[in-house]
N, C-alpha and C. Protein backbone atom coordinates (compact mmCIF):
# COMPACT_ATOMS: atom_id res chain seq x y z
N UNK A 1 -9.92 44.95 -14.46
CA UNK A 1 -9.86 43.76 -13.65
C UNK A 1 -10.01 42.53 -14.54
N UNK A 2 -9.43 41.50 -14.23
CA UNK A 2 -8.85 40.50 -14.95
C UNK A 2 -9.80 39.09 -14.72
N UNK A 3 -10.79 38.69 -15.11
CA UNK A 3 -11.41 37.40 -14.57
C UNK A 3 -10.89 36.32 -15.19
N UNK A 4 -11.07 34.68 -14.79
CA UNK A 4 -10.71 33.82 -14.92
C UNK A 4 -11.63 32.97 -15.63
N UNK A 5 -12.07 32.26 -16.44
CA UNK A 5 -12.97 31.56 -16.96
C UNK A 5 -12.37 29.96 -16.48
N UNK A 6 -12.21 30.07 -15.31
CA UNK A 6 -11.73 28.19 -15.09
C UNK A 6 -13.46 27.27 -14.74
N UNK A 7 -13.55 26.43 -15.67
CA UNK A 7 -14.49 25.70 -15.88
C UNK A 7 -14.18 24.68 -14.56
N UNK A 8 -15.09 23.91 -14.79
CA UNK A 8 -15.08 22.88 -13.34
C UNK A 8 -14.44 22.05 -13.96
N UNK A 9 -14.50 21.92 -14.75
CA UNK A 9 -14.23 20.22 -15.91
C UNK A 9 -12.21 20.49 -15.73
N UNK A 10 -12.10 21.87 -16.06
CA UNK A 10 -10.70 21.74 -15.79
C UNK A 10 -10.17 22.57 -14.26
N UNK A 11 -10.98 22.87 -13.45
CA UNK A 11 -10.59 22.28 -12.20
C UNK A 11 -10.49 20.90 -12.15
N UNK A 12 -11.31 20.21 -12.01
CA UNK A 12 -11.01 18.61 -11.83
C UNK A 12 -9.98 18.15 -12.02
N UNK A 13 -9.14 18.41 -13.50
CA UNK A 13 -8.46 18.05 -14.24
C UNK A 13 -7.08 18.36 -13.31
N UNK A 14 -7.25 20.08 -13.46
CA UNK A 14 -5.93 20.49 -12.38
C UNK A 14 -5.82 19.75 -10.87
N UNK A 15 -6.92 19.41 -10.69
CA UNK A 15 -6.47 19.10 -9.03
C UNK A 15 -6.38 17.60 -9.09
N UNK A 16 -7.19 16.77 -9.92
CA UNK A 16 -6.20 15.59 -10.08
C UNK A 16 -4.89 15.39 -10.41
N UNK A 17 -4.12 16.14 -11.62
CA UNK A 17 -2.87 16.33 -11.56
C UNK A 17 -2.33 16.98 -10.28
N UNK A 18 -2.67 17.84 -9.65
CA UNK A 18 -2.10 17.84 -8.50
C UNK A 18 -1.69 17.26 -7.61
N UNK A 19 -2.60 16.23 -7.32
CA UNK A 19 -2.95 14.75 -6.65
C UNK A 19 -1.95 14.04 -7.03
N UNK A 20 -2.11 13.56 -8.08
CA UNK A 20 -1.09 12.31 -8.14
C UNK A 20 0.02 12.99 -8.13
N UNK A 21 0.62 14.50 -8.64
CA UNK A 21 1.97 14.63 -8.19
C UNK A 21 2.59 14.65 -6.82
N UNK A 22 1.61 14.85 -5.97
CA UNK A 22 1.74 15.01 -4.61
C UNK A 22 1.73 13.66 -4.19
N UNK A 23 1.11 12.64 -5.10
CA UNK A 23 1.23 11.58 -4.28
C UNK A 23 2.50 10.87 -4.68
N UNK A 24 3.32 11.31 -5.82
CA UNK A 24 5.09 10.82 -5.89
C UNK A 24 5.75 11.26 -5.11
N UNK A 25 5.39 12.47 -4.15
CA UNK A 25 5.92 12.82 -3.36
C UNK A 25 7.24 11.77 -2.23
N UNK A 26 7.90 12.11 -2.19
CA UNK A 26 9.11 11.23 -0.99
C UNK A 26 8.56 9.52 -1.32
N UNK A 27 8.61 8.81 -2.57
CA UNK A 27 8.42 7.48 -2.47
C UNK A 27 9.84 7.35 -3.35
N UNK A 28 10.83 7.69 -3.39
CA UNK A 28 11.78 7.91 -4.28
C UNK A 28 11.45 7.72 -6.25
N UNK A 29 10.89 8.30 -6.47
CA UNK A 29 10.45 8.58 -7.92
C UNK A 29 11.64 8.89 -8.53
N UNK A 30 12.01 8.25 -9.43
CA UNK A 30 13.28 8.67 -10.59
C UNK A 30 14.37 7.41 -9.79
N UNK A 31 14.04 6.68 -8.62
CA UNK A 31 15.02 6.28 -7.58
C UNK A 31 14.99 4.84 -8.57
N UNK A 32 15.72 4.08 -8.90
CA UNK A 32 16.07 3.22 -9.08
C UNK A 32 17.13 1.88 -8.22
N UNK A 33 16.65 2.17 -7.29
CA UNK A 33 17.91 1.82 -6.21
C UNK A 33 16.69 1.02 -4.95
N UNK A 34 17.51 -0.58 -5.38
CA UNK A 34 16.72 -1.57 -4.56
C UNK A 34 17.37 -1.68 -3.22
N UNK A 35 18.29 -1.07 -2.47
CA UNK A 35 19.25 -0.97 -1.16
C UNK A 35 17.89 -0.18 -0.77
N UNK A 36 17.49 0.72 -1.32
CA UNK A 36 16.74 2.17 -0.33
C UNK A 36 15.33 1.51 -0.18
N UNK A 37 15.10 0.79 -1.61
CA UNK A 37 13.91 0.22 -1.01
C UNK A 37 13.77 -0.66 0.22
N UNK A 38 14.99 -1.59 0.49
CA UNK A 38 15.36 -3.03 1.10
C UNK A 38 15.06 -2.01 2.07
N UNK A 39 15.79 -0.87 2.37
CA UNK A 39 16.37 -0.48 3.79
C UNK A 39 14.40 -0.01 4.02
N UNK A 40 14.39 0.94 3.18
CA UNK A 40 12.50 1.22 3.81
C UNK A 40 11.59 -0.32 4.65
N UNK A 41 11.77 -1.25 3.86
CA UNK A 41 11.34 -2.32 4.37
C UNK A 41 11.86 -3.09 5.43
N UNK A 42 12.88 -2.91 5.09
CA UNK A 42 13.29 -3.87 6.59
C UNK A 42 12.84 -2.68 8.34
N UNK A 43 13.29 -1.60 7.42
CA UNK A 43 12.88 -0.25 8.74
C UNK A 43 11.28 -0.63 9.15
N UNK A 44 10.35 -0.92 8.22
CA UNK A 44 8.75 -1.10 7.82
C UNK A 44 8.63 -1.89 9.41
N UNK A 45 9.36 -3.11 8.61
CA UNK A 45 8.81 -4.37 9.59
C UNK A 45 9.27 -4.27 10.96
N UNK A 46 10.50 -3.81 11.05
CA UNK A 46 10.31 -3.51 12.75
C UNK A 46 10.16 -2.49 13.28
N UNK A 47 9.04 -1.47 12.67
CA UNK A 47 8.24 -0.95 13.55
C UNK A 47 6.99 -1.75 13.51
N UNK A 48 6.55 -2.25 12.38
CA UNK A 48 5.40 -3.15 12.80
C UNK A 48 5.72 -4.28 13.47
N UNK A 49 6.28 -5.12 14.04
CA UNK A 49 6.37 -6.26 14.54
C UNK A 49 6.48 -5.55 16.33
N UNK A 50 7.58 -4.26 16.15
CA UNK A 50 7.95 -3.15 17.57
C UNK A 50 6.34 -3.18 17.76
N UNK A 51 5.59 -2.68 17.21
CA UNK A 51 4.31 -2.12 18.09
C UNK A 51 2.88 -3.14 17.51
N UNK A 52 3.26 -3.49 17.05
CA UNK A 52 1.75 -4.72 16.61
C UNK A 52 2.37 -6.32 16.74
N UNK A 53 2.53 -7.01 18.13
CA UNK A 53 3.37 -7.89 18.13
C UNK A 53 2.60 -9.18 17.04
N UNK A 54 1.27 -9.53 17.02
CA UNK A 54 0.75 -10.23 16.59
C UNK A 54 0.85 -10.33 14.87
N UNK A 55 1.60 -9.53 14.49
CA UNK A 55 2.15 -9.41 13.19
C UNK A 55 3.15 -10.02 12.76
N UNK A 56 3.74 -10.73 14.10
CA UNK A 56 4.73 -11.71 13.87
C UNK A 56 4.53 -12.85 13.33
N UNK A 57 3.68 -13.02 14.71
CA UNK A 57 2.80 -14.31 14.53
C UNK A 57 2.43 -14.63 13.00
N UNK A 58 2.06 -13.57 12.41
CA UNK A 58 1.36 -13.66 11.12
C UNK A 58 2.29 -14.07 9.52
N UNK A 59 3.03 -13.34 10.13
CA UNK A 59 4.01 -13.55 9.34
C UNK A 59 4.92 -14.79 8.81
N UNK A 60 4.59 -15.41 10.52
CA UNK A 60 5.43 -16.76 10.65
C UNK A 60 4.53 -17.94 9.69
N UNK A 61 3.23 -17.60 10.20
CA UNK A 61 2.32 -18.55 9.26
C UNK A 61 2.01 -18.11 8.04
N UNK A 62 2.62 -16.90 7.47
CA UNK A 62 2.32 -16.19 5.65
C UNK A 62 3.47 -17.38 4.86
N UNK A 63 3.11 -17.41 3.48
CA UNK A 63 4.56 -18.19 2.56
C UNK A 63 5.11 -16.66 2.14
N UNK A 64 4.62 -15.53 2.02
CA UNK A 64 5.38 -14.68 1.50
C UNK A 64 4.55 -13.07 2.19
N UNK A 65 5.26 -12.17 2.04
CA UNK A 65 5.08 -10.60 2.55
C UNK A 65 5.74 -9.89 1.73
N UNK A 66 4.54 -8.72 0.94
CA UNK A 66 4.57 -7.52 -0.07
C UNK A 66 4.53 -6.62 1.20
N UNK A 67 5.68 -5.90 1.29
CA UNK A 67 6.04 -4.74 2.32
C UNK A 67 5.43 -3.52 1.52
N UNK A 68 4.85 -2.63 1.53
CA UNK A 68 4.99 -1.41 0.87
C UNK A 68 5.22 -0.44 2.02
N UNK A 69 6.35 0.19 2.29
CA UNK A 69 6.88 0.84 3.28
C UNK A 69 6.20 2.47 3.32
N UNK A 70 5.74 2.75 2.25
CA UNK A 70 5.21 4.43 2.01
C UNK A 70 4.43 4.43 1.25
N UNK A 71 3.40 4.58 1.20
CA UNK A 71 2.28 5.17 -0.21
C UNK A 71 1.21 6.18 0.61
N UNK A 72 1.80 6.93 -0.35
CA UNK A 72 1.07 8.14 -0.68
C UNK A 72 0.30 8.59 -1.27
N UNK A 73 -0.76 9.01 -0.68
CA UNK A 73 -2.38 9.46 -1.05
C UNK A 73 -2.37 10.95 -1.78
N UNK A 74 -3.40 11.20 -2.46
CA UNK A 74 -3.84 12.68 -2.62
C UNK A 74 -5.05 12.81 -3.87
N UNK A 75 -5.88 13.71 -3.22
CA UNK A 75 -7.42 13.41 -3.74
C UNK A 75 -8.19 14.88 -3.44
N UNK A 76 -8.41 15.53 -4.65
CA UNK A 76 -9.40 16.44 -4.46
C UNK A 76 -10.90 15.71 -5.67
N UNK A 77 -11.60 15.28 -5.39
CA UNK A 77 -12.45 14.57 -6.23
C UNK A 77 -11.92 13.56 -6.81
N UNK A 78 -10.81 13.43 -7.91
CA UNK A 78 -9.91 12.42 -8.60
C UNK A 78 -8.99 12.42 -7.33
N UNK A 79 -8.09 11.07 -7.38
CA UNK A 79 -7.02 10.97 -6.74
C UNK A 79 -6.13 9.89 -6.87
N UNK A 80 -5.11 9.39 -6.37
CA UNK A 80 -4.01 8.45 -6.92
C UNK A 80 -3.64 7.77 -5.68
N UNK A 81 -2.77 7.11 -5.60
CA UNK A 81 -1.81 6.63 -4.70
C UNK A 81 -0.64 6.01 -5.43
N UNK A 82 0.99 6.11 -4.81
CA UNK A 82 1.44 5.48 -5.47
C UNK A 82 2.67 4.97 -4.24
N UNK A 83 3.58 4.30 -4.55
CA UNK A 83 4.46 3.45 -3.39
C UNK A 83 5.08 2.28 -4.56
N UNK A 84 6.06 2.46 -3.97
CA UNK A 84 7.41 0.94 -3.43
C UNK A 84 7.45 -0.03 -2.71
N UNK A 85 7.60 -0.89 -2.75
CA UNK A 85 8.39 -2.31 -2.07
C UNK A 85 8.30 -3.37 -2.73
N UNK A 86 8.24 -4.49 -1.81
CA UNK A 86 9.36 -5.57 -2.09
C UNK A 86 8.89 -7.28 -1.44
N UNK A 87 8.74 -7.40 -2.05
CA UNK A 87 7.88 -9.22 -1.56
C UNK A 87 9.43 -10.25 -1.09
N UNK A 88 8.98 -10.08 0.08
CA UNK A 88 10.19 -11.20 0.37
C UNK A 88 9.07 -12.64 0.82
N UNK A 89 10.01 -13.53 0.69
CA UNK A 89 9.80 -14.99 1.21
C UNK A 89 10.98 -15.50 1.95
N UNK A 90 10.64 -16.15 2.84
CA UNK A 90 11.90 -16.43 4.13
C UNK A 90 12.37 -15.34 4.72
N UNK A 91 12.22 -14.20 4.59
CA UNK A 91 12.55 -12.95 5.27
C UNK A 91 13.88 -12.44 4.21
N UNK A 92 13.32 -12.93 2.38
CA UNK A 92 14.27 -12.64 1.56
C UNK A 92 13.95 -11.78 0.63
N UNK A 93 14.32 -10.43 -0.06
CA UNK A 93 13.52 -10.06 -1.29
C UNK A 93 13.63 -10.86 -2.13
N UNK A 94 12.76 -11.25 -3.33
CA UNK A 94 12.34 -11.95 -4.04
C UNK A 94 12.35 -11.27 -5.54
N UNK A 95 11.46 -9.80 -5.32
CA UNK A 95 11.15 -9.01 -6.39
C UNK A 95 10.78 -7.67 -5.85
N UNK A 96 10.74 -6.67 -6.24
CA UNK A 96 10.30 -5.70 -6.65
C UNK A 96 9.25 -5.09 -6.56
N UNK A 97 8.24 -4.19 -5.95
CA UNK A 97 6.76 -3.81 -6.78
C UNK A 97 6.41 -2.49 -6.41
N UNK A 98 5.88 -2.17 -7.55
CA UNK A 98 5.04 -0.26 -7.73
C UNK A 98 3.72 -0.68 -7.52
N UNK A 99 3.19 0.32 -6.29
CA UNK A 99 1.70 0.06 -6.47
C UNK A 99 0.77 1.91 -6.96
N UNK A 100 -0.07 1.78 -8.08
CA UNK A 100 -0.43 2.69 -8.00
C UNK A 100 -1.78 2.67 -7.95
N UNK A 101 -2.58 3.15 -7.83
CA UNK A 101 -4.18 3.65 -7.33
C UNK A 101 -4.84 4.92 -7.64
N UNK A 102 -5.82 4.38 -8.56
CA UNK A 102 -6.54 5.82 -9.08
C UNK A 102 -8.05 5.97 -8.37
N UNK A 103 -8.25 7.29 -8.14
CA UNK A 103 -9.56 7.11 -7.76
C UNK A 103 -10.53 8.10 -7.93
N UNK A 104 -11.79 8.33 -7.53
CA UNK A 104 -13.12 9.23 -8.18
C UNK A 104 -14.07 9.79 -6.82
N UNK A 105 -14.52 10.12 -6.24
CA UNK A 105 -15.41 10.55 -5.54
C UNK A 105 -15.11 11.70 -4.78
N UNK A 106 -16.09 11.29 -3.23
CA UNK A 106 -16.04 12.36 -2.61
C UNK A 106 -14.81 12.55 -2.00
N UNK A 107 -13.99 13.03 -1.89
CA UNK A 107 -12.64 12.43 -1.14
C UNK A 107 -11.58 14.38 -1.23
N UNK A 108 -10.90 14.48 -0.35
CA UNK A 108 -9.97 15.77 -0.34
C UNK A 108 -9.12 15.87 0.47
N UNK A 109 -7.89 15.75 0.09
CA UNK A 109 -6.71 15.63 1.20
C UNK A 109 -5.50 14.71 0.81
N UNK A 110 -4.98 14.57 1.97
CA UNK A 110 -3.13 13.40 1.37
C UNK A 110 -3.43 12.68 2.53
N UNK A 111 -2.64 11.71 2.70
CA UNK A 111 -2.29 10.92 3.52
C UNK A 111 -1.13 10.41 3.15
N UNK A 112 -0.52 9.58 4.17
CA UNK A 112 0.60 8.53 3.72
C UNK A 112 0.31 7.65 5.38
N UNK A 113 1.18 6.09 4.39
CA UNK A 113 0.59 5.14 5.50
C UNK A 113 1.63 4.18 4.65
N UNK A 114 1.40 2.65 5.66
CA UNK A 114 2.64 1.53 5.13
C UNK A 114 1.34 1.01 5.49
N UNK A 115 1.64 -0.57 4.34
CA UNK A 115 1.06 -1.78 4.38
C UNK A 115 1.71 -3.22 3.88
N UNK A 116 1.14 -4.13 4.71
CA UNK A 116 2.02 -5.28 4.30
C UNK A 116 0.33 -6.56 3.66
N UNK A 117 0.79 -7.12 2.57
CA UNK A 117 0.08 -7.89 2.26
C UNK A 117 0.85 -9.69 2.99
N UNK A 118 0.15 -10.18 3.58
CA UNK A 118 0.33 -11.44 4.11
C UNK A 118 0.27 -12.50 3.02
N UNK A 119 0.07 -13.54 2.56
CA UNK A 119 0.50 -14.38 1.30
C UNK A 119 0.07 -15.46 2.15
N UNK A 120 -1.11 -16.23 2.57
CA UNK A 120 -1.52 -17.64 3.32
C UNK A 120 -1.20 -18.23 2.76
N UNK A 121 -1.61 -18.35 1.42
CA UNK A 121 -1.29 -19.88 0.86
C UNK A 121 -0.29 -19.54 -0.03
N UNK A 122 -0.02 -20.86 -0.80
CA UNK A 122 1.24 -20.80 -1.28
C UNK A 122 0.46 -20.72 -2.83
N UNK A 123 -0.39 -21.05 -2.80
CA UNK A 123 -1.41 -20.77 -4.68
C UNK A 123 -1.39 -18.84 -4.70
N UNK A 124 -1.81 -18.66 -3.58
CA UNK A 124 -1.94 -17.25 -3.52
C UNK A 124 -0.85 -16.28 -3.94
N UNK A 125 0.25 -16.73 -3.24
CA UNK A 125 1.57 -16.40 -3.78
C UNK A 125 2.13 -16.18 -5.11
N UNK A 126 1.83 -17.55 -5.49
CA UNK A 126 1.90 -17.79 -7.18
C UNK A 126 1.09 -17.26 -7.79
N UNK A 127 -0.27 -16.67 -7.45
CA UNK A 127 -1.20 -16.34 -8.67
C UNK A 127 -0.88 -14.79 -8.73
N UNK A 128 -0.23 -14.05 -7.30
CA UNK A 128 0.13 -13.17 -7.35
C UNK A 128 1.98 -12.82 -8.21
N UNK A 129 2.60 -13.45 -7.84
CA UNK A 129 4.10 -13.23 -8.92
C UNK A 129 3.70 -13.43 -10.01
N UNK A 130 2.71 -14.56 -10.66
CA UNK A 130 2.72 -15.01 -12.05
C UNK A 130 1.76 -13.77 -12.58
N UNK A 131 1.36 -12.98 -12.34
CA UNK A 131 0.21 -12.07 -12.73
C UNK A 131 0.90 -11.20 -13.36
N UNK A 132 0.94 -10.64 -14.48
CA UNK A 132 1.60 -9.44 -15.44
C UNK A 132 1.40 -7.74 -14.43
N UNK A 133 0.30 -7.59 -13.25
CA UNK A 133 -0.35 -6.67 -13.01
C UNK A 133 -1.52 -7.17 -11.74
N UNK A 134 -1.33 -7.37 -10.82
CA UNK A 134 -2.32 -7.69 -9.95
C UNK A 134 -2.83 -6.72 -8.93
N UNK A 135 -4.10 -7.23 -9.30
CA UNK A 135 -4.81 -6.03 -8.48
C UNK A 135 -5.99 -6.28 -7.52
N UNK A 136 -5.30 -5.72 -6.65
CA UNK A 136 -6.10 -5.59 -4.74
C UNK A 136 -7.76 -5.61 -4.74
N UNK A 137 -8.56 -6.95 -4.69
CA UNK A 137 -9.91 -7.02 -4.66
C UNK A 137 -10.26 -6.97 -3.63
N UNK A 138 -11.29 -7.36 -3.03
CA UNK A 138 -12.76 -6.57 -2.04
C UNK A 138 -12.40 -7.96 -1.11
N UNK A 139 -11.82 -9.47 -1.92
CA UNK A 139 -11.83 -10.62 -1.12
C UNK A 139 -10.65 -10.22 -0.15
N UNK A 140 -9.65 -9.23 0.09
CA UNK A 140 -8.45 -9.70 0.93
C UNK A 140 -9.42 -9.19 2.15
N UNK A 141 -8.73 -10.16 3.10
CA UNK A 141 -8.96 -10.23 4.80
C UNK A 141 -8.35 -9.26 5.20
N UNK A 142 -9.18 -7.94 5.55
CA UNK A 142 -8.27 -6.90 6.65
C UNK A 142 -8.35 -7.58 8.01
N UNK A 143 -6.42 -7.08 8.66
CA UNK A 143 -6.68 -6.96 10.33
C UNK A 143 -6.43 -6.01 10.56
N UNK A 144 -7.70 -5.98 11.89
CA UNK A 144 -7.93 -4.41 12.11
C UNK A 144 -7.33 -4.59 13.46
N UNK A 145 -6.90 -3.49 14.27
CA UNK A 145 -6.06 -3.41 16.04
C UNK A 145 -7.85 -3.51 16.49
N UNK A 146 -7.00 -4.65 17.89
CA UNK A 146 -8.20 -4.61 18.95
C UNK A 146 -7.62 -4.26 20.38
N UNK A 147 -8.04 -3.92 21.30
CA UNK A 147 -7.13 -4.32 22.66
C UNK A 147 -6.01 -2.78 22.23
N UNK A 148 -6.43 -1.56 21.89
CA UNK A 148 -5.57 -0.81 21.86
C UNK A 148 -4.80 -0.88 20.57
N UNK A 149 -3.18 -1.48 20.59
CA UNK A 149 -2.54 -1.57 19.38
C UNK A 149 -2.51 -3.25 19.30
N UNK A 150 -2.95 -3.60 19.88
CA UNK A 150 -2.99 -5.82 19.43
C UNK A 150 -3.29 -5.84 18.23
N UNK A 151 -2.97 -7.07 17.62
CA UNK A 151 -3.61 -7.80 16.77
C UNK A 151 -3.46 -9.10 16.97
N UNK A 152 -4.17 -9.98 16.25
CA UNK A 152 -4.29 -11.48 16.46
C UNK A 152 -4.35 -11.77 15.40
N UNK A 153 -3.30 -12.77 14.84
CA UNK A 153 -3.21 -13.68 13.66
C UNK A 153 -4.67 -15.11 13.97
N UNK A 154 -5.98 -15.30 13.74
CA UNK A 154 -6.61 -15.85 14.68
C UNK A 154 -6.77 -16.84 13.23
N UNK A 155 -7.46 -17.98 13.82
CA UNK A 155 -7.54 -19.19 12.77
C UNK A 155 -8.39 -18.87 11.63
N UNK A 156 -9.46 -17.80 11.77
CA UNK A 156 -10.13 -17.54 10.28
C UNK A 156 -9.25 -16.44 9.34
N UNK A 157 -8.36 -15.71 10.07
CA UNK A 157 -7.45 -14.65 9.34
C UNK A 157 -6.42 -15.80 8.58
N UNK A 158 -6.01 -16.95 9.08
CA UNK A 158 -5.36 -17.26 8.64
C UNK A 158 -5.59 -18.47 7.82
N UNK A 159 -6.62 -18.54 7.56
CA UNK A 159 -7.32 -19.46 6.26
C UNK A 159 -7.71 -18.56 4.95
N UNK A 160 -7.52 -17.44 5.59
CA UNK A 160 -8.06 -16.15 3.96
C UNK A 160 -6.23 -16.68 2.92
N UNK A 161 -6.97 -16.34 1.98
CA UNK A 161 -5.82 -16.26 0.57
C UNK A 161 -4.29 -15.21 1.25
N UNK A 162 -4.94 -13.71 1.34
CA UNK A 162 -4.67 -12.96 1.32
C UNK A 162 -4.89 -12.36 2.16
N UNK A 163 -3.91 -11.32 3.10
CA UNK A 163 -4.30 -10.43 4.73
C UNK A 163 -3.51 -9.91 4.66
N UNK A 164 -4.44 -8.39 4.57
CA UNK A 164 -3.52 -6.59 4.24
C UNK A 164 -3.89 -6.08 5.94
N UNK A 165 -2.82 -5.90 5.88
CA UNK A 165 -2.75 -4.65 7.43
C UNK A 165 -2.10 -3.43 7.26
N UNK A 166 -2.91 -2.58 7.48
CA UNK A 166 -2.57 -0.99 6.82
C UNK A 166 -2.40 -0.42 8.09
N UNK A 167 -1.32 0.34 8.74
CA UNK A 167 -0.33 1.23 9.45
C UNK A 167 0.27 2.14 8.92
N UNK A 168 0.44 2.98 10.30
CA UNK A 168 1.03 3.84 10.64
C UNK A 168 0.51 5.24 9.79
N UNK A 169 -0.98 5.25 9.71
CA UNK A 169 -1.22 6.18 9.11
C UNK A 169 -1.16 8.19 9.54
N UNK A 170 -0.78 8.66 8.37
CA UNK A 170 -0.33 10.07 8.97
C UNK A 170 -1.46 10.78 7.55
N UNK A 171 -1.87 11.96 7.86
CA UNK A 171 -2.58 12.94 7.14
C UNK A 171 -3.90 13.13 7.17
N UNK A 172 -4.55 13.62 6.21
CA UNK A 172 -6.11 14.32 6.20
C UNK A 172 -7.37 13.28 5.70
N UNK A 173 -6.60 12.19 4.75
CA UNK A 173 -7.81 11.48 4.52
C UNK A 173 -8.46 10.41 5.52
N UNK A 174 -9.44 10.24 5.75
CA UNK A 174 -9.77 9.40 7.04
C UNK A 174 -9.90 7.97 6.22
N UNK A 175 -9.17 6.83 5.94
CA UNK A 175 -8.90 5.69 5.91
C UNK A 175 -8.32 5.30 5.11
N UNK A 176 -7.84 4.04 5.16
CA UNK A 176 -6.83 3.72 3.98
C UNK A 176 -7.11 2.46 3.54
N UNK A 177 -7.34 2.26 2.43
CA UNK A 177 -7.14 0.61 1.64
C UNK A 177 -6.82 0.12 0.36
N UNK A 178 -6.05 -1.22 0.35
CA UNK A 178 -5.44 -1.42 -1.21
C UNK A 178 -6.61 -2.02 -1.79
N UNK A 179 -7.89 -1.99 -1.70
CA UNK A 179 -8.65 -2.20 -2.51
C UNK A 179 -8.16 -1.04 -3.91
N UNK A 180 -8.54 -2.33 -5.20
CA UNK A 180 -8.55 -1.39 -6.19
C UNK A 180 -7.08 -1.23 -6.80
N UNK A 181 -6.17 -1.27 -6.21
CA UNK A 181 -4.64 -0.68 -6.32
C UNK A 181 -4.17 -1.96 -7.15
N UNK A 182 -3.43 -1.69 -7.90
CA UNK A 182 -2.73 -2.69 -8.95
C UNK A 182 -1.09 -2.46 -8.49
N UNK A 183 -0.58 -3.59 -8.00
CA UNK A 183 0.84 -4.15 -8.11
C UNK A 183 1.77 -4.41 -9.77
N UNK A 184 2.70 -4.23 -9.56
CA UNK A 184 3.28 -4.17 -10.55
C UNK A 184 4.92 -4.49 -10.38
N UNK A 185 5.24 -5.08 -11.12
CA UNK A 185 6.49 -5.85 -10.79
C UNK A 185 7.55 -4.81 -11.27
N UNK A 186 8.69 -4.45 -10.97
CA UNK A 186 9.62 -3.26 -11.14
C UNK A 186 10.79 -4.18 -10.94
N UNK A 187 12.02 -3.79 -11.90
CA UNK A 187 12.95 -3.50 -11.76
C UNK A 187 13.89 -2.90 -11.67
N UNK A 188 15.11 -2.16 -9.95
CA UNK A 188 14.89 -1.45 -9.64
C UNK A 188 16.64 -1.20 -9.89
């Protein structure tokens, strides 16, 4: 009989690589093609605007919106996230962006979910394009659903810099946030 000497140190190892491969999963990896992204995003926004009407609202008063149409989770102790999209302004793409996300704790499972970052001000905007690498701090304003699936663009949401609304979540991990996650400008 045949035993295994797998240490924990390289369990870890294996199931974080597992993780993040699972989390390239269906975000088109190897895809170079800004039509598939456009089309994920434009698909994004009207299901969010279809079922969270107050996202309109929000939108109308943002200078700009980072769509990320898919990102995908996966975490056995280590874990990743990674995703596509596309920052439009005027309801235009603009640019490009990869978001990826590493992470450490207690955590086990996948998920996948869409999020849109809101852009209040127009400094905010800029400090975000001009950034080589920007990355998702503890200051952005989540909106969370009240009233069932509502939301409300309300006058203190819309004095924050920055307002992430995370949807349409599907899988095992129980929550989702771009805290932590670094943007990255792609050309596609």
């Amino acid at each position: 009989m045949q035993t295994n000497n797998f240490s924990r140190r390289g369990f870890m190892i294996a199931a974080g690589g597992a993780g993040l491969s699972l989390a390239a999963c269906d975000n088109g990896v190897g895809s170079r093609d800004g039509e598939r992204i456009d089309a994920r995003v434009d698909s994004t926004l009207n299901y969010l605007y279809s079922n969270y009407p107050g996202a309109r609202e929000l939108a109308e008063k943002s200078t700009g919106q980072l769509v990320m149409p898919l990102i995908t989770e996966a975490g056995f102790g280590l874990g990743g996230a990674y995703g596509r999209g596309a920052l439009r302004i005027n309801g235009v793409t603009v640019d490009y962006y990869l978001l990826a996300q590493a992470s450490a704790g207690l955590q086990i499972g996948a998920q996948q979910y869409a999020h849109v970052l809101f852009f209040m001000t127009e400094e905010a905007l800029q400090d975000f394009r001009q950034a080589s690498g920007w990355v998702a701090s503890a200051d952005i304003k989540y909106v969370f659903q009240t009233e069932g699936d509502r939301i409300s663009a309300d006058t203190i949401t819309a004095t924050e810099p920055v307002v992430a609304m995370v949807f349409g979540q599907a899988g095992l991990i129980a929550g989702a946030s771009v805290e932590g996650a670094k943007y990255t400008r792609i050309i596609p």
